[in-house]
PDB file of N, CA and C in Angstrom:
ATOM      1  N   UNK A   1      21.244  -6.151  16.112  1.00  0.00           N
ATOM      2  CA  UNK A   1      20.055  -6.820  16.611  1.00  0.00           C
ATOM      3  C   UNK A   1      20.036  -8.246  16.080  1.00  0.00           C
ATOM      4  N   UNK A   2      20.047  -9.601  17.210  1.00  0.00           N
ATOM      5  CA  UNK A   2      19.617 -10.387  16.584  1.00  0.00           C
ATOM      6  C   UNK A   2      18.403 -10.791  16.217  1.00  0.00           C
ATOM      7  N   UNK A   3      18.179 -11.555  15.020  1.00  0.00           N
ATOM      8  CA  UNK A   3      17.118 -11.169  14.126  1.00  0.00           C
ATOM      9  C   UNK A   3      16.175 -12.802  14.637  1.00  0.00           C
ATOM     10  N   UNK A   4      15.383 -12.364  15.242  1.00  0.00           N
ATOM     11  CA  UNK A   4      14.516 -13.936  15.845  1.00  0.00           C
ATOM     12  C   UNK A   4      13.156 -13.819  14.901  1.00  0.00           C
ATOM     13  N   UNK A   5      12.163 -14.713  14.278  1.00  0.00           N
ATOM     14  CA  UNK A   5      11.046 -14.575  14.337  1.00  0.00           C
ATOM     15  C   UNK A   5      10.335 -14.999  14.831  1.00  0.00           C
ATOM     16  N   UNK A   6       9.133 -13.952  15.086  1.00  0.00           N
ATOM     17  CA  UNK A   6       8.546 -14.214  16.365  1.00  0.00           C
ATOM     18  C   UNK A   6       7.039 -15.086  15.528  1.00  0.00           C
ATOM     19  N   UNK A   7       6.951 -16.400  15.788  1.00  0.00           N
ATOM     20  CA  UNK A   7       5.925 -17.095  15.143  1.00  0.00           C
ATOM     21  C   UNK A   7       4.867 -17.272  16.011  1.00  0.00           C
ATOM     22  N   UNK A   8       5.190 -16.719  17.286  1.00  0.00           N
ATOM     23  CA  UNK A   8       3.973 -16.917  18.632  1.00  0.00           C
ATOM     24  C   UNK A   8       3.519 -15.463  18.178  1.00  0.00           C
ATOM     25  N   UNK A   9       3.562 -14.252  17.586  1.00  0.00           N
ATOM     26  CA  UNK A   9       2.887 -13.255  17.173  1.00  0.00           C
ATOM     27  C   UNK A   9       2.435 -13.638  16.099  1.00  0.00           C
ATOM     28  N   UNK A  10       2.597 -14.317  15.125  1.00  0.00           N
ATOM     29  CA  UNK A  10       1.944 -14.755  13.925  1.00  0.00           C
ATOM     30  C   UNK A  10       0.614 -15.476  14.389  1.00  0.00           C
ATOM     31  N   UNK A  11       0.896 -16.319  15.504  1.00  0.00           N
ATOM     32  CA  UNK A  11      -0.108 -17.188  15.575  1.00  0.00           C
ATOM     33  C   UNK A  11      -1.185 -16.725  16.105  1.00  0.00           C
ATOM     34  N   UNK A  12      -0.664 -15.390  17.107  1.00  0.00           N
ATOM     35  CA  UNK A  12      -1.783 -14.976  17.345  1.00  0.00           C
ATOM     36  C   UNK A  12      -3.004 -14.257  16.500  1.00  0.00           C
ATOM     37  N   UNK A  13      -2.304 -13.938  15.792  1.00  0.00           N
ATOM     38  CA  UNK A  13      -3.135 -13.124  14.037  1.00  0.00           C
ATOM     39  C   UNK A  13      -3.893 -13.881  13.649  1.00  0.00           C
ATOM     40  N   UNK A  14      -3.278 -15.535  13.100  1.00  0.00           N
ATOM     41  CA  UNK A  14      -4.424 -16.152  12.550  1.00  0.00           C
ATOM     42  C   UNK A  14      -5.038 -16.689  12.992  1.00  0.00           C
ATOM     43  N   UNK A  15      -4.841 -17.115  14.556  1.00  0.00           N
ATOM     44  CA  UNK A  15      -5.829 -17.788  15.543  1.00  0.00           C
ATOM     45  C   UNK A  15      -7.345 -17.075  15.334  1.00  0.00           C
ATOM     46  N   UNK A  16      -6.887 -15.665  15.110  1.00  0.00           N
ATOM     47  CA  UNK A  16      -8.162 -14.528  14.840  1.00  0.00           C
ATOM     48  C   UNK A  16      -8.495 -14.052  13.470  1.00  0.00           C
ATOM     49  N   UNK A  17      -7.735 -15.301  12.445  1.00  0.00           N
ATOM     50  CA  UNK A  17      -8.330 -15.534  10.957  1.00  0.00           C
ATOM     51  C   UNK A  17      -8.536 -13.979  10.662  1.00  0.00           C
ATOM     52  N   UNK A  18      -6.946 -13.421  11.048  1.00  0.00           N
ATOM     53  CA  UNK A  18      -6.543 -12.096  10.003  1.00  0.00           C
ATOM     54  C   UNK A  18      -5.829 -12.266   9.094  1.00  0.00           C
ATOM     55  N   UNK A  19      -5.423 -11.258   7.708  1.00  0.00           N
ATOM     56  CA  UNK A  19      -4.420 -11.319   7.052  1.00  0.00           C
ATOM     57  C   UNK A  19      -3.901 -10.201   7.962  1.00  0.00           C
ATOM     58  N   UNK A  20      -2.241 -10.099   7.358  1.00  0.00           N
ATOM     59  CA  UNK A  20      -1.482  -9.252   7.672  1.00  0.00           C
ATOM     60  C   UNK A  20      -1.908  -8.081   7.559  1.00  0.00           C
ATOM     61  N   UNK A  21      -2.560  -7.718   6.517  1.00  0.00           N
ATOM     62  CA  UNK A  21      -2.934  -6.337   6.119  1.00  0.00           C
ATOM     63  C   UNK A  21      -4.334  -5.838   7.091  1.00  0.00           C
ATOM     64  N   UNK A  22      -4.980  -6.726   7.404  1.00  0.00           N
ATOM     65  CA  UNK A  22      -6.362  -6.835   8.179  1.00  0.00           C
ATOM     66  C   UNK A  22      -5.866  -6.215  10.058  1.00  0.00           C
ATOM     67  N   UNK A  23      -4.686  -7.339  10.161  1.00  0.00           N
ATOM     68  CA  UNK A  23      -4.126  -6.923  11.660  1.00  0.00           C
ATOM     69  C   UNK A  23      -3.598  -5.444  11.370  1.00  0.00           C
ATOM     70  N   UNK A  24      -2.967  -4.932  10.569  1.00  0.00           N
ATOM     71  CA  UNK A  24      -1.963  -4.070  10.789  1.00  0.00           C
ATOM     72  C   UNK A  24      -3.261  -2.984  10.696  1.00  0.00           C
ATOM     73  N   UNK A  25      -3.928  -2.398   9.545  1.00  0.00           N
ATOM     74  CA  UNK A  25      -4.864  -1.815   9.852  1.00  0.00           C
ATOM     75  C   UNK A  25      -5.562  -1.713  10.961  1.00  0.00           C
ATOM     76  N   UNK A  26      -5.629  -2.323  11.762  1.00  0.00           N
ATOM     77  CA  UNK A  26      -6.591  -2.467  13.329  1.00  0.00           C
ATOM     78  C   UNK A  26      -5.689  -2.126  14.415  1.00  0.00           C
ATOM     79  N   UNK A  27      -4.145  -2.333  13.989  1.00  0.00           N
ATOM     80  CA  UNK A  27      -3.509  -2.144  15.044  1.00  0.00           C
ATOM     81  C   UNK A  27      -2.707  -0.410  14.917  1.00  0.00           C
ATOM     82  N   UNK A  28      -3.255  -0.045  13.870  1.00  0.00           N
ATOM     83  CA  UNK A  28      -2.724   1.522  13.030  1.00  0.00           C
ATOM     84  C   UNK A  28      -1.380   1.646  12.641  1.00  0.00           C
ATOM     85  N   UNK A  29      -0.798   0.614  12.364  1.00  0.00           N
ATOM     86  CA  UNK A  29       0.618   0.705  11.481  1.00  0.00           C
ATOM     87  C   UNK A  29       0.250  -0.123   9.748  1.00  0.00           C
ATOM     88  N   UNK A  30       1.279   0.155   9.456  1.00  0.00           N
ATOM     89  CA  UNK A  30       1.495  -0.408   7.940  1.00  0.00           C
ATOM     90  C   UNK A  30       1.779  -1.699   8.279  1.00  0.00           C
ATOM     91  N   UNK A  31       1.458  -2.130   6.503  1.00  0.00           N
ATOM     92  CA  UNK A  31       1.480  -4.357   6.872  1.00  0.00           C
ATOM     93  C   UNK A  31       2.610  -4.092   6.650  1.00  0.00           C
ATOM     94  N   UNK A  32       3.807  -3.669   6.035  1.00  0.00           N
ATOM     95  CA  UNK A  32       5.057  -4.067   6.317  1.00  0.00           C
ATOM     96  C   UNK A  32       5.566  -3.731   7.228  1.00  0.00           C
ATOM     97  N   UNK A  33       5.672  -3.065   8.147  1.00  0.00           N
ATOM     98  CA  UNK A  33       5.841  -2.982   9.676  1.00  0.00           C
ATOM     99  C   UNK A  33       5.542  -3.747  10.300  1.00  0.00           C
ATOM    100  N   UNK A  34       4.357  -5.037  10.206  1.00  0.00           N
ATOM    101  CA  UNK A  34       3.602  -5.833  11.283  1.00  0.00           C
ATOM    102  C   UNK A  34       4.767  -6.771  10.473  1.00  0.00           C
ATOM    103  N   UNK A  35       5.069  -6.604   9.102  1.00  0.00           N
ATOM    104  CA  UNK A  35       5.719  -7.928   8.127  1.00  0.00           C
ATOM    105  C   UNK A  35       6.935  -7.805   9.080  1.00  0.00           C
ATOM    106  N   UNK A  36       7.523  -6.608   9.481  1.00  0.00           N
ATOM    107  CA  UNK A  36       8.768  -6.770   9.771  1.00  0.00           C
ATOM    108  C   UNK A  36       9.106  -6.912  11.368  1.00  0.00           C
ATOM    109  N   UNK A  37       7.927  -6.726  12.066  1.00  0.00           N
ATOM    110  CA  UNK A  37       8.144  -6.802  13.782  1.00  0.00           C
ATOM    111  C   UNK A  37       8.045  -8.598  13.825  1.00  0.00           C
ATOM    112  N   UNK A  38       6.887  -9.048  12.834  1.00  0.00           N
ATOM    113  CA  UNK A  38       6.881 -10.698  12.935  1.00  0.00           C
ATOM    114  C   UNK A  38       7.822 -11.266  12.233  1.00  0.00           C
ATOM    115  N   UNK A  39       8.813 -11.238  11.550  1.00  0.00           N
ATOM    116  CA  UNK A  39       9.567 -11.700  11.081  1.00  0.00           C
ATOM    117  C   UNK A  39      11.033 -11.170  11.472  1.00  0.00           C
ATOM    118  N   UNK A  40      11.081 -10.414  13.254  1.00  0.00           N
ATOM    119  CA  UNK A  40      12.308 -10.296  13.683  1.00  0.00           C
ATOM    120  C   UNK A  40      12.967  -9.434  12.830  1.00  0.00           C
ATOM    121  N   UNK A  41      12.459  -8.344  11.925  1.00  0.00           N
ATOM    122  CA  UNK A  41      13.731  -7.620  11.390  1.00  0.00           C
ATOM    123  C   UNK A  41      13.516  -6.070  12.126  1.00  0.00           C
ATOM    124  N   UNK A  42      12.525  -5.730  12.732  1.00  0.00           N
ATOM    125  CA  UNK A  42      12.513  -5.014  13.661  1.00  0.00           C
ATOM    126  C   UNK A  42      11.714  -5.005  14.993  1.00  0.00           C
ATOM    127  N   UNK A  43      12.563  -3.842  16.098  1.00  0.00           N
ATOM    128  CA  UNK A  43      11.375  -4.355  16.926  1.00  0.00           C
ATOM    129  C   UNK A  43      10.575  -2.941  17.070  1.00  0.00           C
ATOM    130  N   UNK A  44       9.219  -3.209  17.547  1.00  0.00           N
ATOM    131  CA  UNK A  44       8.277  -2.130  18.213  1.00  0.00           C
ATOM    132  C   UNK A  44       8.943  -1.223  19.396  1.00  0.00           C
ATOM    133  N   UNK A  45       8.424   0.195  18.975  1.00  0.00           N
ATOM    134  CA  UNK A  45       8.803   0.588  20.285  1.00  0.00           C
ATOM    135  C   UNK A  45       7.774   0.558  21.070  1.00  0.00           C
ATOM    136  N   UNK A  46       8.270   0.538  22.821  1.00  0.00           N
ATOM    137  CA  UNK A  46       7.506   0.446  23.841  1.00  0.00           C
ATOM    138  C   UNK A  46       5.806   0.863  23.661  1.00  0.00           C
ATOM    139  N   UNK A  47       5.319   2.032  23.392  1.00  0.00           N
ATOM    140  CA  UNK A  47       4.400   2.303  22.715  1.00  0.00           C
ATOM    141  C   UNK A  47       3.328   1.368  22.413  1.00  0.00           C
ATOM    142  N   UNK A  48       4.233   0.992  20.921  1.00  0.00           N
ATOM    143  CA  UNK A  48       3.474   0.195  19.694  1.00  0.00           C
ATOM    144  C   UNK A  48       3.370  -1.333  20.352  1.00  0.00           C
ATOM    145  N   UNK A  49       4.473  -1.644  21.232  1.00  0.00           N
ATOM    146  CA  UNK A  49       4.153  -3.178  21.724  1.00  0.00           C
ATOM    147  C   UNK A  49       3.039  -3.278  22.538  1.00  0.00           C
ATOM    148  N   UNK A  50       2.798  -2.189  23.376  1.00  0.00           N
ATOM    149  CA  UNK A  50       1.751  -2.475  24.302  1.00  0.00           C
ATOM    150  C   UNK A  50       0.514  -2.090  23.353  1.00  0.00           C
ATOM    151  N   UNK A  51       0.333  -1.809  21.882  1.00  0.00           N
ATOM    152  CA  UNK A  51      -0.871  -1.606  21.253  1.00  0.00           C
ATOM    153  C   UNK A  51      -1.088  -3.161  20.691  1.00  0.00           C
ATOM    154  N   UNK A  52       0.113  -3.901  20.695  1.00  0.00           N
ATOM    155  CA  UNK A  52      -0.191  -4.963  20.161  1.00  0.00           C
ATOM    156  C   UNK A  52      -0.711  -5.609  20.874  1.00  0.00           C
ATOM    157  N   UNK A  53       0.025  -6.061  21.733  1.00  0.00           N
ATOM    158  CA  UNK A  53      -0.454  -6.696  22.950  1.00  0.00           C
ATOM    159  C   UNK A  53      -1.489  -6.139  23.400  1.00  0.00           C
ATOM    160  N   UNK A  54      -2.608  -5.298  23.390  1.00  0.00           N
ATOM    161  CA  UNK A  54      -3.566  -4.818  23.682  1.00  0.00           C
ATOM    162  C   UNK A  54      -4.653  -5.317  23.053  1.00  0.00           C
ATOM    163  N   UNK A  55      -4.274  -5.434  21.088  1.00  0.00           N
ATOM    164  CA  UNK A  55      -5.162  -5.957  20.347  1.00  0.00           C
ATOM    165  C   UNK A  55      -5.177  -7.391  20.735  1.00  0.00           C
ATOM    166  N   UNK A  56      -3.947  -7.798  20.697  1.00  0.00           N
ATOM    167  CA  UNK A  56      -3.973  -9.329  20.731  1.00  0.00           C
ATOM    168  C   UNK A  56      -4.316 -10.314  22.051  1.00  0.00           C
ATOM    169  N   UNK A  57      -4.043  -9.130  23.129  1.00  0.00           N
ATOM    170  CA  UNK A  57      -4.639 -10.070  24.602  1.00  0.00           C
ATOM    171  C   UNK A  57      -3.329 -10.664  24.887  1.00  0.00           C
ATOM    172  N   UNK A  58      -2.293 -10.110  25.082  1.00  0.00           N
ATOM    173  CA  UNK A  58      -1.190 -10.664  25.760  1.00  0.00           C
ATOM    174  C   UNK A  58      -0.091  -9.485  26.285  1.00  0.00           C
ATOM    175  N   UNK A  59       0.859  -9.957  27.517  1.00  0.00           N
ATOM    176  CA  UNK A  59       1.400  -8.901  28.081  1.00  0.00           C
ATOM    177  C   UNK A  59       2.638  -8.398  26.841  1.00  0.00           C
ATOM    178  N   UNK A  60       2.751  -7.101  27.257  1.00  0.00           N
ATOM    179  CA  UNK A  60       3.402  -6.632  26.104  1.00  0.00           C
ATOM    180  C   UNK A  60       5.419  -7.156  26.690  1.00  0.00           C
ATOM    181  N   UNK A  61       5.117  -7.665  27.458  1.00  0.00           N
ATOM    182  CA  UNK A  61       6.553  -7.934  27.737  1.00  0.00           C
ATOM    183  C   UNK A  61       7.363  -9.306  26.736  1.00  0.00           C
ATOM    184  N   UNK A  62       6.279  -9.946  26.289  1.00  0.00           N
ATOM    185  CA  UNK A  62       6.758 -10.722  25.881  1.00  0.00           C
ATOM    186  C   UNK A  62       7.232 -10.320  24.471  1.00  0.00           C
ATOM    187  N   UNK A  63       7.179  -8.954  24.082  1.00  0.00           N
ATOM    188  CA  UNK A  63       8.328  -9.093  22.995  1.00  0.00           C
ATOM    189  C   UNK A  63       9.740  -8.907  23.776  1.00  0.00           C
ATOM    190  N   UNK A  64      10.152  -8.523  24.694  1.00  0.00           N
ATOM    191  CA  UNK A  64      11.341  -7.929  25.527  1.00  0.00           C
ATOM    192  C   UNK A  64      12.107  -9.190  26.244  1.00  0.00           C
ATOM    193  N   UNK A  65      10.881  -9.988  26.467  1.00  0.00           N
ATOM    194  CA  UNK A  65      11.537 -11.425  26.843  1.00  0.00           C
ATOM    195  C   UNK A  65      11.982 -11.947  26.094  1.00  0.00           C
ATOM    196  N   UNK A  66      11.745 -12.142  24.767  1.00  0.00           N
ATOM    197  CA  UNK A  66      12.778 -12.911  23.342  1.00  0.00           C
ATOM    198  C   UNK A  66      13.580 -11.937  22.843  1.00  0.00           C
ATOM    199  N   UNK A  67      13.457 -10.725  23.084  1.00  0.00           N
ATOM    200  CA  UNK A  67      15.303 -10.269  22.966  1.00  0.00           C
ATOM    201  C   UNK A  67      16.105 -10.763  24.284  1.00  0.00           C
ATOM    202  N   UNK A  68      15.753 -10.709  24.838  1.00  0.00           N
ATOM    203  CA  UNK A  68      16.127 -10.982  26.118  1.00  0.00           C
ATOM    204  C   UNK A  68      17.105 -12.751  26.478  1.00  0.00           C
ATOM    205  N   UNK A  69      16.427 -13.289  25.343  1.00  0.00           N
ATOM    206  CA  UNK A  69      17.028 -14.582  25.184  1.00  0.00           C
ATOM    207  C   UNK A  69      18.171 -14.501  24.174  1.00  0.00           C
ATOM    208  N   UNK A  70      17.779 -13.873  23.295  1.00  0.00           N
ATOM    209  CA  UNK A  70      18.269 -13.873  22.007  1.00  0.00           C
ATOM    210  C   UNK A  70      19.687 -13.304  22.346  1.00  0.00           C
ATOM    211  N   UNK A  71      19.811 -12.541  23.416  1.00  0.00           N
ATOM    212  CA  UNK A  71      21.220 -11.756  23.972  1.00  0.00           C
ATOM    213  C   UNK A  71      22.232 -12.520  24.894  1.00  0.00           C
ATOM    214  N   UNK A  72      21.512 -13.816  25.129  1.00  0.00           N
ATOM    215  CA  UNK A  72      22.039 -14.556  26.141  1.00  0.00           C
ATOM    216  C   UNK A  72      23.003 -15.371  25.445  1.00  0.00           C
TER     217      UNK A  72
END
């Protein structure tokens, strides 16, 4: 896997003046899981992306579109 971080998911967190630990609780995973989907060392499965994208108000495709680059 190449390892991208995703700083347009970060931004969406603090745009909404969360900590990490604040989002991940709301979104029902652990903060090192949210530590490690935003910092590209893993990704969500299908599932969990569309919970994010649910909390956060954006289509869940756009984690699939930056692997998607990242392979090119």
């Amino acid at each position: 896997m190449n390892q991208q971080k995703r700083e347009w998911l970060k931004t969406y967190r603090k745009d909404r003046e969360l900590t990490g630990r604040a989002a991940a609780k709301e979104i029902g995973i652990s903060h090192n899981y949210l530590f490690e989907i935003e910092n590209g060392l893993r990704n969500p499965s299908g599932k969990l992306a569309l919970k994010i994208a649910k909390f956060y108000g954006f289509d869940m495709s756009r984690f699939f579109s930056d692997e998607l680059k990242t392979a090119q």
